[in-house]
Protein backbone atom coordinates (compact mmCIF):
# COMPACT_ATOMS: atom_id res chain seq x y z
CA UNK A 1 0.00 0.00 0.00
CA UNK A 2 2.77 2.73 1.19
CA UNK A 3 4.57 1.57 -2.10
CA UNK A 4 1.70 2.13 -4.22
CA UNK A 5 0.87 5.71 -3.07
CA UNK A 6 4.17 7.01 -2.98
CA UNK A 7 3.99 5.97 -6.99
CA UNK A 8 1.42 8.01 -7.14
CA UNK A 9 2.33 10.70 -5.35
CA UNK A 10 5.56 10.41 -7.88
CA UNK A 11 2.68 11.21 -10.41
CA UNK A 12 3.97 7.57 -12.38
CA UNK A 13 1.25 7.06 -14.65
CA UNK A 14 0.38 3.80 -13.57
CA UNK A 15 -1.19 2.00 -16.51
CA UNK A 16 -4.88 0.05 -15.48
CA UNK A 17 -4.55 -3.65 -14.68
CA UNK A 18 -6.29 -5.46 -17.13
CA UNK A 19 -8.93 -6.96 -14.84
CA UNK A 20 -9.59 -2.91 -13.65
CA UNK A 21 -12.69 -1.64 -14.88
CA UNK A 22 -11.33 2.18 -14.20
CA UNK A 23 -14.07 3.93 -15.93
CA UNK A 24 -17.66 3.62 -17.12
CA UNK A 25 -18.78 0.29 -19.08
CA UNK A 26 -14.91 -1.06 -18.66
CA UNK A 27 -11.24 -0.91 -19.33
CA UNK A 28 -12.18 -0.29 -23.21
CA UNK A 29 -15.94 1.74 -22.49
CA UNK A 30 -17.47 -1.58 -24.00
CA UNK A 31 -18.49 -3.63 -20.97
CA UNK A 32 -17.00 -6.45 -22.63
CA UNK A 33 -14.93 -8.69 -19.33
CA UNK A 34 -11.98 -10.65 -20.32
CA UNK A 35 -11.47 -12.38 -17.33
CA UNK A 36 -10.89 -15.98 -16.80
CA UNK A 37 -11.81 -18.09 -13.71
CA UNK A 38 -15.60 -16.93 -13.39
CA UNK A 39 -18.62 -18.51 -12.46
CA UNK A 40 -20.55 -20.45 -14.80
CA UNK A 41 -23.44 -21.40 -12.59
CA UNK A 42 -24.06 -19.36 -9.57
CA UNK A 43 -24.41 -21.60 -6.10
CA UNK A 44 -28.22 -22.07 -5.00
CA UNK A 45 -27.34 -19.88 -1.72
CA UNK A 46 -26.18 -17.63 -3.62
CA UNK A 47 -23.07 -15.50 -3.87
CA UNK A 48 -20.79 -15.03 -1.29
CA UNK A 49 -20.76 -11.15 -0.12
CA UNK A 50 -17.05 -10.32 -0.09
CA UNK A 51 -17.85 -6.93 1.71
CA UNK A 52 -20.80 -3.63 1.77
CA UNK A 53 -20.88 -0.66 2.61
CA UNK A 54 -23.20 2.38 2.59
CA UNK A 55 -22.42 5.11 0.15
CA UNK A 56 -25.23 7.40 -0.05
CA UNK A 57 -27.84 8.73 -2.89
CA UNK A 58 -27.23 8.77 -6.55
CA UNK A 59 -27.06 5.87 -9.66
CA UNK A 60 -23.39 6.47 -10.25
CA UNK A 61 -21.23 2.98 -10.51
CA UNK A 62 -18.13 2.26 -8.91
CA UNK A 63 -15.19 2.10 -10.66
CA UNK A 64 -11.98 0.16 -9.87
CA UNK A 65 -8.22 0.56 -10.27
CA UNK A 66 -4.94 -0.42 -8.61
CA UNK A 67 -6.68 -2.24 -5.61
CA UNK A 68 -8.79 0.67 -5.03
CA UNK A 69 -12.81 0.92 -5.47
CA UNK A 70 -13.65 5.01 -5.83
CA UNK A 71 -17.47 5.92 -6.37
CA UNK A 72 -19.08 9.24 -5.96
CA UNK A 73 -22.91 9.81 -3.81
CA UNK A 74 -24.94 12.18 -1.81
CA UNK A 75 -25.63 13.08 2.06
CA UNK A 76 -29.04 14.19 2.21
CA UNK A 77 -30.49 16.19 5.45
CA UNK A 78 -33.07 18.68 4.27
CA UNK A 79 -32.26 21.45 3.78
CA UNK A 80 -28.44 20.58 3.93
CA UNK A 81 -26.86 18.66 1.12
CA UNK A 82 -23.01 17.23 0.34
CA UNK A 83 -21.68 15.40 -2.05
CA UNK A 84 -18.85 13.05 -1.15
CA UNK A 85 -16.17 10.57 -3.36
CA UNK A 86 -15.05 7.72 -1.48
CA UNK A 87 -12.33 5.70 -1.93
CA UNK A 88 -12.44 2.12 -0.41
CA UNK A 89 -9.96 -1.19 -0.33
CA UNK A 90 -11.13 -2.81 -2.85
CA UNK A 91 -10.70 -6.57 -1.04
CA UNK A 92 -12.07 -5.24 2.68
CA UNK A 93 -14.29 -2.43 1.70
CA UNK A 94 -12.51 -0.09 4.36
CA UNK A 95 -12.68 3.60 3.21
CA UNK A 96 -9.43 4.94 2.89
CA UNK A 97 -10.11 8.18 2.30
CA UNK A 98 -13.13 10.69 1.05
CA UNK A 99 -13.65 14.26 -0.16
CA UNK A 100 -16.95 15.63 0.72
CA UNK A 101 -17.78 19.42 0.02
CA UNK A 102 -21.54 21.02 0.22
CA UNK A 103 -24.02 21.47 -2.57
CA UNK A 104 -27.46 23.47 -2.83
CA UNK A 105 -30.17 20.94 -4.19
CA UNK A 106 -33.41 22.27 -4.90
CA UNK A 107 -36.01 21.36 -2.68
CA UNK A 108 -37.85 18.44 -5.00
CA UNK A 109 -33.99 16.89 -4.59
CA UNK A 110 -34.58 15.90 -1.15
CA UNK A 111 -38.11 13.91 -1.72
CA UNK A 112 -36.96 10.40 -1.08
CA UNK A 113 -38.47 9.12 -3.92
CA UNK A 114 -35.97 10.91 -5.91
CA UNK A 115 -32.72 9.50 -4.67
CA UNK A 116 -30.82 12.51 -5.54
CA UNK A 117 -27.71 12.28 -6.26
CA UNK A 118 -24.51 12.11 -8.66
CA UNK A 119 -25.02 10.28 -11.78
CA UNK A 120 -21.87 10.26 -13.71
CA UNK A 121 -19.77 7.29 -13.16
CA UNK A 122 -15.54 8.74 -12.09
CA UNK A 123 -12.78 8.03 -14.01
CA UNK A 124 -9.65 6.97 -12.98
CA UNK A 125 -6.05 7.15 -14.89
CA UNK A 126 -2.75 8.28 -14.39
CA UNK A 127 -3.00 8.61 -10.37
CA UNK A 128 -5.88 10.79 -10.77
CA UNK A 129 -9.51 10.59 -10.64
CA UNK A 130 -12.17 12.63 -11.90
CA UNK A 131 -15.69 13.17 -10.49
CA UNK A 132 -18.87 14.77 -11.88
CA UNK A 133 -21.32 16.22 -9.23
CA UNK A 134 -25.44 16.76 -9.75
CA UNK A 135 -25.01 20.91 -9.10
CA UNK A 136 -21.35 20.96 -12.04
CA UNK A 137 -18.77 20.25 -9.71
CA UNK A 138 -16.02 19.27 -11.67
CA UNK A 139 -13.29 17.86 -9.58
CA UNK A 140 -9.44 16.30 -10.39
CA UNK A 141 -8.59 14.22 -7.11
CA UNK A 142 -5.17 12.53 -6.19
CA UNK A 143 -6.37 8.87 -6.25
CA UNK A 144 -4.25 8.24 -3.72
CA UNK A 145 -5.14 10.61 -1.17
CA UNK A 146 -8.15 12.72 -2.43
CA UNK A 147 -6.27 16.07 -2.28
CA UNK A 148 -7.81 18.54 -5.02
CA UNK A 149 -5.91 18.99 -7.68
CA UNK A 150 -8.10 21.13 -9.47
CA UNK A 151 -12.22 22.23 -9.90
CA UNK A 152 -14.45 23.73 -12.29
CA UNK A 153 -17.80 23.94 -11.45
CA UNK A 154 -20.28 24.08 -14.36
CA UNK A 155 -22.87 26.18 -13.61
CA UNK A 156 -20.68 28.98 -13.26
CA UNK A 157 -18.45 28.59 -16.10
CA UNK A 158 -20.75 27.48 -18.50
CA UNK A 159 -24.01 28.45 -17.66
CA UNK A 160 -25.24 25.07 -16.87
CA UNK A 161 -28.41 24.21 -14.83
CA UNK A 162 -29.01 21.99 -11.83
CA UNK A 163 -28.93 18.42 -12.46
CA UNK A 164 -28.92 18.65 -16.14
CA UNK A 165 -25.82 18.17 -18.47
CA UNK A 166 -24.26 15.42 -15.22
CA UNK A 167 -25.51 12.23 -16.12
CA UNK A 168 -23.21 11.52 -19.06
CA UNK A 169 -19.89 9.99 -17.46
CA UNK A 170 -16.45 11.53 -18.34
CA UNK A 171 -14.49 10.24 -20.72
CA UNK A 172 -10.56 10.55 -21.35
CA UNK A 173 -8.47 10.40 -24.90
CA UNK A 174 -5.12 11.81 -24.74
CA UNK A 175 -4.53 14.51 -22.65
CA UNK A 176 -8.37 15.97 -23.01
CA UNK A 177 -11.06 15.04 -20.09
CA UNK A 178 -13.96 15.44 -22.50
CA UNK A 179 -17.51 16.13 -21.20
CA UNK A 180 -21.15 16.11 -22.49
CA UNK A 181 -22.42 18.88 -20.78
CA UNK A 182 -25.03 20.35 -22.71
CA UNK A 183 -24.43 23.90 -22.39
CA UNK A 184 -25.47 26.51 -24.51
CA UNK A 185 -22.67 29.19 -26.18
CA UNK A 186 -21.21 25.92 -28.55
CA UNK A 187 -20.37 24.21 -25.24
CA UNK A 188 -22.58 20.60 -25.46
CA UNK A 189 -19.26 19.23 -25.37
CA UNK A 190 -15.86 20.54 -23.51
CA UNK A 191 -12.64 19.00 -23.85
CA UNK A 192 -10.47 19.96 -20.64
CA UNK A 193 -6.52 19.78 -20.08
CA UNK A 194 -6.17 16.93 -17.65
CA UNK A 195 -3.89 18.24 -15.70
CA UNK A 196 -4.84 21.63 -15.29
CA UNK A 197 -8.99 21.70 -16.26
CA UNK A 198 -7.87 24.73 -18.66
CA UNK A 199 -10.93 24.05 -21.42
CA UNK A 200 -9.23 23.03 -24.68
CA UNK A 201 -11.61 23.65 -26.95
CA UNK A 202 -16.03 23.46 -27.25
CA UNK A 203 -18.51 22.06 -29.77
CA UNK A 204 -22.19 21.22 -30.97
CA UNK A 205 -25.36 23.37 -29.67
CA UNK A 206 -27.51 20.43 -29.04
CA UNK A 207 -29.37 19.94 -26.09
CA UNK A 208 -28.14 17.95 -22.65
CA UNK A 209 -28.25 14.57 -23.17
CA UNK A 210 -28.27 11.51 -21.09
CA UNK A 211 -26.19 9.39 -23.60
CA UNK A 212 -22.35 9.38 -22.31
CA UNK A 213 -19.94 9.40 -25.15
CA UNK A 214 -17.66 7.19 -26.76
CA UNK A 215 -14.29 7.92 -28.90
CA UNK A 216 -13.36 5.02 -31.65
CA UNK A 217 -11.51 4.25 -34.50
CA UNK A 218 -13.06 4.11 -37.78
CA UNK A 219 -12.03 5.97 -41.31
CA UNK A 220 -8.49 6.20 -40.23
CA UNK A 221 -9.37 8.78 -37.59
CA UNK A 222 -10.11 8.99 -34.33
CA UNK A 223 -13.77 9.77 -33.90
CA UNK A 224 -15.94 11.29 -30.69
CA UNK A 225 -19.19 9.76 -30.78
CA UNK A 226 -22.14 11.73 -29.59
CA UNK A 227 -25.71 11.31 -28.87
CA UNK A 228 -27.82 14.14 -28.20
CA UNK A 229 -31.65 14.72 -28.43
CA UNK A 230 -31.70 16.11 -31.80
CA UNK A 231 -28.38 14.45 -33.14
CA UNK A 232 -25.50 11.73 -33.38
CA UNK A 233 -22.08 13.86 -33.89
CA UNK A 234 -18.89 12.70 -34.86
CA UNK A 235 -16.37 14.84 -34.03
CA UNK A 236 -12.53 15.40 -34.01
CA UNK A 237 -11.72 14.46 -30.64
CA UNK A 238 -8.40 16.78 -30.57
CA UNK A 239 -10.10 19.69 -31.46
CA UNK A 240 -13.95 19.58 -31.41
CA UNK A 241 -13.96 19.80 -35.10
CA UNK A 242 -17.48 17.75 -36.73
CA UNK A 243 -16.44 14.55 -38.87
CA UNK A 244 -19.87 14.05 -39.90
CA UNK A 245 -23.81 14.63 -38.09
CA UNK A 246 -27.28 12.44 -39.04
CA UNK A 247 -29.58 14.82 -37.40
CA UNK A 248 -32.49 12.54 -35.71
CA UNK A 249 -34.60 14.34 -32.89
CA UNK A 250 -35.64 12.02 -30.01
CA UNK A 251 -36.28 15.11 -27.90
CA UNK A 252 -39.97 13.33 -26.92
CA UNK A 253 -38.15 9.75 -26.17
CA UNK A 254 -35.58 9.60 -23.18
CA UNK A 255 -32.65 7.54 -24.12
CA UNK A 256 -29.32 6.70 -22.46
CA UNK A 257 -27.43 4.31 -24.13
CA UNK A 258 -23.82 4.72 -25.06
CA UNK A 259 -22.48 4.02 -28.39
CA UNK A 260 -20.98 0.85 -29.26
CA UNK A 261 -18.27 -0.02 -32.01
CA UNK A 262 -18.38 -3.68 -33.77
CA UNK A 263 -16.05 -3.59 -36.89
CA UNK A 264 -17.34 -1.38 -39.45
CA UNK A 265 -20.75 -0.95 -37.17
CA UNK A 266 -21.68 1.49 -34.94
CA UNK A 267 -24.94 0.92 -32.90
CA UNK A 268 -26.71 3.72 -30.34
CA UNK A 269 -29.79 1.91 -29.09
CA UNK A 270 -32.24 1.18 -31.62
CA UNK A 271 -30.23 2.82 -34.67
CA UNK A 272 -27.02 0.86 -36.80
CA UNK A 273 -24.81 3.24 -38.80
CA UNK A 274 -22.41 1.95 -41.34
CA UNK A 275 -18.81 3.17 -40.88
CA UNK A 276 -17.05 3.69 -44.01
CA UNK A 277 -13.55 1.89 -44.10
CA UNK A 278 -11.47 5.07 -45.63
CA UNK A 279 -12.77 8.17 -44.10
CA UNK A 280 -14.51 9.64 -41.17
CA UNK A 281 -18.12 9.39 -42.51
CA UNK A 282 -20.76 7.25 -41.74
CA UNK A 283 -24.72 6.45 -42.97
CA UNK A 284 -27.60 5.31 -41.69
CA UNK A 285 -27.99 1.52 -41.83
CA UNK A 286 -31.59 0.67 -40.21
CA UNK A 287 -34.30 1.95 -39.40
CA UNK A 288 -35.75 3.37 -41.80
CA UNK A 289 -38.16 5.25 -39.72
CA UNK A 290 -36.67 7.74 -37.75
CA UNK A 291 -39.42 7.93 -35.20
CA UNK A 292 -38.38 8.11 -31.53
CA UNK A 293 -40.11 4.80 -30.64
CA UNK A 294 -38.15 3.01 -33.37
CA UNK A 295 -34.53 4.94 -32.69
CA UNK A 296 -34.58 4.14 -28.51
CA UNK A 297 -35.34 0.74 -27.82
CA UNK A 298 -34.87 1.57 -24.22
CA UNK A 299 -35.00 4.65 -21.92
CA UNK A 300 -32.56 2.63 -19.80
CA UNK A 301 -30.81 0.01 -21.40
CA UNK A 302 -27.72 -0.45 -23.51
CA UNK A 303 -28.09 -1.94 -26.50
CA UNK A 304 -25.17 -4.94 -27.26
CA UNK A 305 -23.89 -6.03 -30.88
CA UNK A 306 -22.38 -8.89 -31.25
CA UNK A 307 -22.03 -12.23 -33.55
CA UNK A 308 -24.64 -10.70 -36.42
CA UNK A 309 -27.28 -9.80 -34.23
CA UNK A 310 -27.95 -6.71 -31.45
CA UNK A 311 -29.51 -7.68 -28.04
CA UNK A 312 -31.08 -5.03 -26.09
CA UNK A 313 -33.69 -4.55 -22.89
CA UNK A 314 -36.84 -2.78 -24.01
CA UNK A 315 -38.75 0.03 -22.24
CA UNK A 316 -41.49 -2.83 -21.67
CA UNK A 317 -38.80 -5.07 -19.87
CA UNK A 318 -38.42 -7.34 -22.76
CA UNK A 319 -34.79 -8.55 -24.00
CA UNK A 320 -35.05 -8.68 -28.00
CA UNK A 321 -32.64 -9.72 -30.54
CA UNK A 322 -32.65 -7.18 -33.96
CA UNK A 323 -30.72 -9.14 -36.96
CA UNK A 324 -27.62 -6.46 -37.69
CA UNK A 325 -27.81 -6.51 -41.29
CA UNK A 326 -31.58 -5.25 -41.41
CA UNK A 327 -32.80 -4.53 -37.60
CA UNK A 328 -35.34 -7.55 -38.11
CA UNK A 329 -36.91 -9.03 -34.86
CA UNK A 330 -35.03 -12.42 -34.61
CA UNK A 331 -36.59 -13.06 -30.91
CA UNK A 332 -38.02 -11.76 -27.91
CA UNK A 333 -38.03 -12.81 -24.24
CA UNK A 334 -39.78 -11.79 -21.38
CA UNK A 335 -37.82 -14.50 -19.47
CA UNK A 336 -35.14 -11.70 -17.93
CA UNK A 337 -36.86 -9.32 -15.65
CA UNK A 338 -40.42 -7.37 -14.85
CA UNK A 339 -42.20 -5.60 -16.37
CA UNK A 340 -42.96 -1.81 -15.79
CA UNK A 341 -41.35 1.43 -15.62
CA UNK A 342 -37.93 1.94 -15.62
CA UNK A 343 -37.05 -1.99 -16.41
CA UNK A 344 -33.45 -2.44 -16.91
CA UNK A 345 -30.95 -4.81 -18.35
CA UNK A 346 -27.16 -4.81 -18.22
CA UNK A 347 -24.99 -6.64 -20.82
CA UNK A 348 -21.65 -7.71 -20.58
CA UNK A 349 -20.16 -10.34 -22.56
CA UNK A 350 -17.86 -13.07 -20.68
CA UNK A 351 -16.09 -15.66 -21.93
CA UNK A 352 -18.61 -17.75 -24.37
CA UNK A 353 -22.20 -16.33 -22.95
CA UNK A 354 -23.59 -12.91 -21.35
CA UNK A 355 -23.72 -11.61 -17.67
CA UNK A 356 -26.91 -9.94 -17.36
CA UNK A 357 -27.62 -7.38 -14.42
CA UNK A 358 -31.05 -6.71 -13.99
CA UNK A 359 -33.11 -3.64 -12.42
CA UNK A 360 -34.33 -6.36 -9.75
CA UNK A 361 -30.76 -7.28 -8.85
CA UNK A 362 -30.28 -10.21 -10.32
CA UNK A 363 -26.85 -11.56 -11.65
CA UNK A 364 -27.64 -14.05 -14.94
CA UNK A 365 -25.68 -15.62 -17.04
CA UNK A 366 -26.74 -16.60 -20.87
CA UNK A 367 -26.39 -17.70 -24.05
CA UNK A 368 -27.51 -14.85 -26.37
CA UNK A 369 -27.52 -16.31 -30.57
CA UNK A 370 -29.63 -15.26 -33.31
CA UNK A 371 -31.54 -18.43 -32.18
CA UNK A 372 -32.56 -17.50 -28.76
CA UNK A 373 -32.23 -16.90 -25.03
CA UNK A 374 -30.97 -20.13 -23.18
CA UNK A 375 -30.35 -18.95 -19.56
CA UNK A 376 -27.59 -20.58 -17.84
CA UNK A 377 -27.72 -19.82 -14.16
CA UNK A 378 -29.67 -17.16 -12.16
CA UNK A 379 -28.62 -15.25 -8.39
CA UNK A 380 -30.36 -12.38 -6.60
CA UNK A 381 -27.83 -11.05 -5.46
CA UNK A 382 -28.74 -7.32 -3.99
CA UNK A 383 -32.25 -5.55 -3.27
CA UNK A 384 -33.47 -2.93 -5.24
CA UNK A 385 -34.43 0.86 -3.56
CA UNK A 386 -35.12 2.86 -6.46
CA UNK A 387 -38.71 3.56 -5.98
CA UNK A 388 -40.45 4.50 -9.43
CA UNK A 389 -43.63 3.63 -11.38
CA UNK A 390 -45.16 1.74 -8.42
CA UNK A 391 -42.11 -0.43 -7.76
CA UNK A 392 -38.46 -0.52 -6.64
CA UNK A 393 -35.56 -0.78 -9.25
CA UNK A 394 -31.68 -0.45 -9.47
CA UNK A 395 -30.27 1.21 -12.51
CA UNK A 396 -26.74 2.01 -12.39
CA UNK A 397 -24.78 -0.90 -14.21
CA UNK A 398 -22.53 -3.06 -12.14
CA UNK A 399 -18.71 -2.98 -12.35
CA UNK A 400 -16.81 -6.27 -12.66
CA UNK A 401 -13.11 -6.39 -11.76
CA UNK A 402 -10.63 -8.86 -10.29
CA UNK A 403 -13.06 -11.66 -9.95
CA UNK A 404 -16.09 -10.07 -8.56
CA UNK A 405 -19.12 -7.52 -9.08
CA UNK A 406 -19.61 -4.13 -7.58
CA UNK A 407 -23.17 -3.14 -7.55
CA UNK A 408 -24.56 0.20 -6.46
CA UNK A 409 -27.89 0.01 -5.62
CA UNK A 410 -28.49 3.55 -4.99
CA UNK A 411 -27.74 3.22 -0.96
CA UNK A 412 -25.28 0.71 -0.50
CA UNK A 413 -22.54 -0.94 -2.74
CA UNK A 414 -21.93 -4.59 -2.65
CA UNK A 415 -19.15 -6.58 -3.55
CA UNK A 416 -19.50 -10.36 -4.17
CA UNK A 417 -17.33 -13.08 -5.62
CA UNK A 418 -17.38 -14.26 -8.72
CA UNK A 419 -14.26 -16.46 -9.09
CA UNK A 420 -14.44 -20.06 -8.81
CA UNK A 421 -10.74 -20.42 -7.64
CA UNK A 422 -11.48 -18.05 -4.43
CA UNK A 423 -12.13 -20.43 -1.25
């Protein structure tokens, strides 16, 4: 440990491990897990808790580098507020260290039913991590010890408003901490100087979203990916300059889903885009309607491609399978979770089948083909508190790292073992 953070304090930049999952949806922003040694069929008793701990409000998820878990949540005593980033052992769950500072919610932030509180997931790199509060606090914390090294806060600098612009998680390329932010003035998107939160440079003048972004490599460029309520952008990610737009309101349809990147195929929810193979452009593959309904297949889920065919949760709590080449309903399941409002399911590819996190909080693992659902094994493995359209829910996706899975629940986070070589 005392080796570790005087690395850090060296400012090494101490590359991930590759079983971290140091930033939102994984190591490569995919929720794809590599790892070896896991579960195929869950015990009937069910997993084995490794630790928990409470964390307070908010539907950020944890993420985990180095041997360290770091997630980000509220303190809520009407009409006093705080936000606070915690940093925990990642095998004990002991918090090592946090930095808390006070916020001004508005008064519907404190109804319980709202669970107020940060939604961005951190990001880690480099000895430093970066957290996104609900009222635009931008903050640059030594991972090590939680000292400030720099803050922004949003609402003043960019005219920002409560709660809007903070659900989209940070993302890093190069230098640049870039941010969907929706601010007005050609600021929906901000690139900052890591080290110093001087803003690089500003783009688009689309609305907040809730869609975090994603940077890939297509056209022999790198490309920013970004999904807005009246647009997907590509842009320049050194400068903010626009590859290419397809302008597609779904102002009247929440969505939330981050981009993914198969090959030459780049899916947002309900809507496949072919990448062209020699220069940053891209078209519209399916569907042909552009209607909001047909666009977001979910308000909450993230839509997976993979092996010819996309998966995705529905809004009614369905999981479907769309056939890539023509978004053709292959299958659908009601098999995986409820259904109601706010019905959620998490995808993340391991080894030969899927882990699937639902809004009820239960761990499954599955075989997802073009043929059908064949479910493998099935835990409950933490209790939802999310209380919305008549019943309770978890939404924040779970991080797996090092042989187990970190769940926020929206109160408490959880971590249980996975591995099938731990005793």
């Amino acid at each position: 440990m005392k080796q570790r953070a005087l690395m850090l304090l060296a400012g090494v930049a101490l590359a991930a491990h590759a079983d971290d999952w140091p930033q939102f949806r994984g190591v490569n922003r995919d929720a794809v897990w590599n790892e070896t040694g896991i579960m195929q069929s869950f015990p009937k008793e069910g997993l084995k808790t490794t630790w928990k701990t409470s964390v307070g409000n908010g539907l950020s998820s944890p993420v985990i580098a180095e041997g360290w878990v770091y997630l980000i949540g509220s303190e809520l005593q009407k009409p006093k507020a705080r936000e606070c980033v915690r940093c925990l052992d990642e095998k004990t769950g002991k918090e090592l260290w946090q930095h808390a500072y006070d916020v001004t919610y508005p008064d519907w932030g404190f109804d319980p039913k709202q669970n107020s509180g940060p939604n961005a997931t951190p990001i880690v790199k480099g000895g430093k991590l970066y957290t996104l509060g609900q009222m635009g606090d931008l903050f640059c914390l030594d991972a090590a010890k939680g000292s400030v090294l720099w803050h922004r806060n949003l609402m003043q600098d960019f005219g920002t408003k409560e709660f809007s612009g903070t659900t989209p998680s940070p993302l890093i390329e190069g230098s640049l901490l870039i941010l969907t932010i929706g601010a007005e003035s050609g600021a929906c998107v901000v690139a900052f100087d890591m080290d110093s939160g001087k803003e690089v440079w500003r783009a688009l003048d689309d609305p907040w979203t809730y869609s975090s972004p994603l940077v890939i490599s297509a056209g022999g460029q790198r490309q920013l990916i970004v999904w807005t309520p009246k647009s997907v952008t590509s842009l320049d990610p050194t400068n903010g300059k626009t590859w290419w737009r397809e302008d597609i309101d779904t102002t009247n349809q929440y969505g939330s889903a981050t981009p993914m990147q198969r090959g030459d195929k780049l899916l947002i929810s309900g809507l496949l885009f072919q990448l062209d193979a020699t220069k940053p452009t891209a078209t519209v593959r399916w569907p042909e309607s552009r209607s909001p309904t047909k666009v977001v297949l979910s308000a909450c889920s993230i839509s997976l491609l993979q092996g010819g065919c996309v998966f995705s949760g529905k809004t009614n709590g369905h999981l479907v399978c769309l056939d890539a080449s023509d978004g053709k309903t292959l299958w659908d399941t009601d098999q995986v979770t409820g259904k109601g409002q706010g019905a959620t399911i998490h995808l993340t590819p391991n080894g030969d089948s899927v882990l699937i996190f639902t809004d009820q909080g239960n761990l499954i693992r599955a075989r997802l083909t073009r043929e059908g659902y064949q479910e493998l094994s099935r835990v409950h493995v933490v209790d939802p508190v999310q209380l919305f359209g008549g019943h309770k829910l978890i939404w924040p996706p779970p991080a797996y790292a090092n042989g187990h899975i970190f769940i926020h629940n929206g109160l408490e986070l959880v971590c249980a073992s996975l591995s099938t070589t731990e005793p």
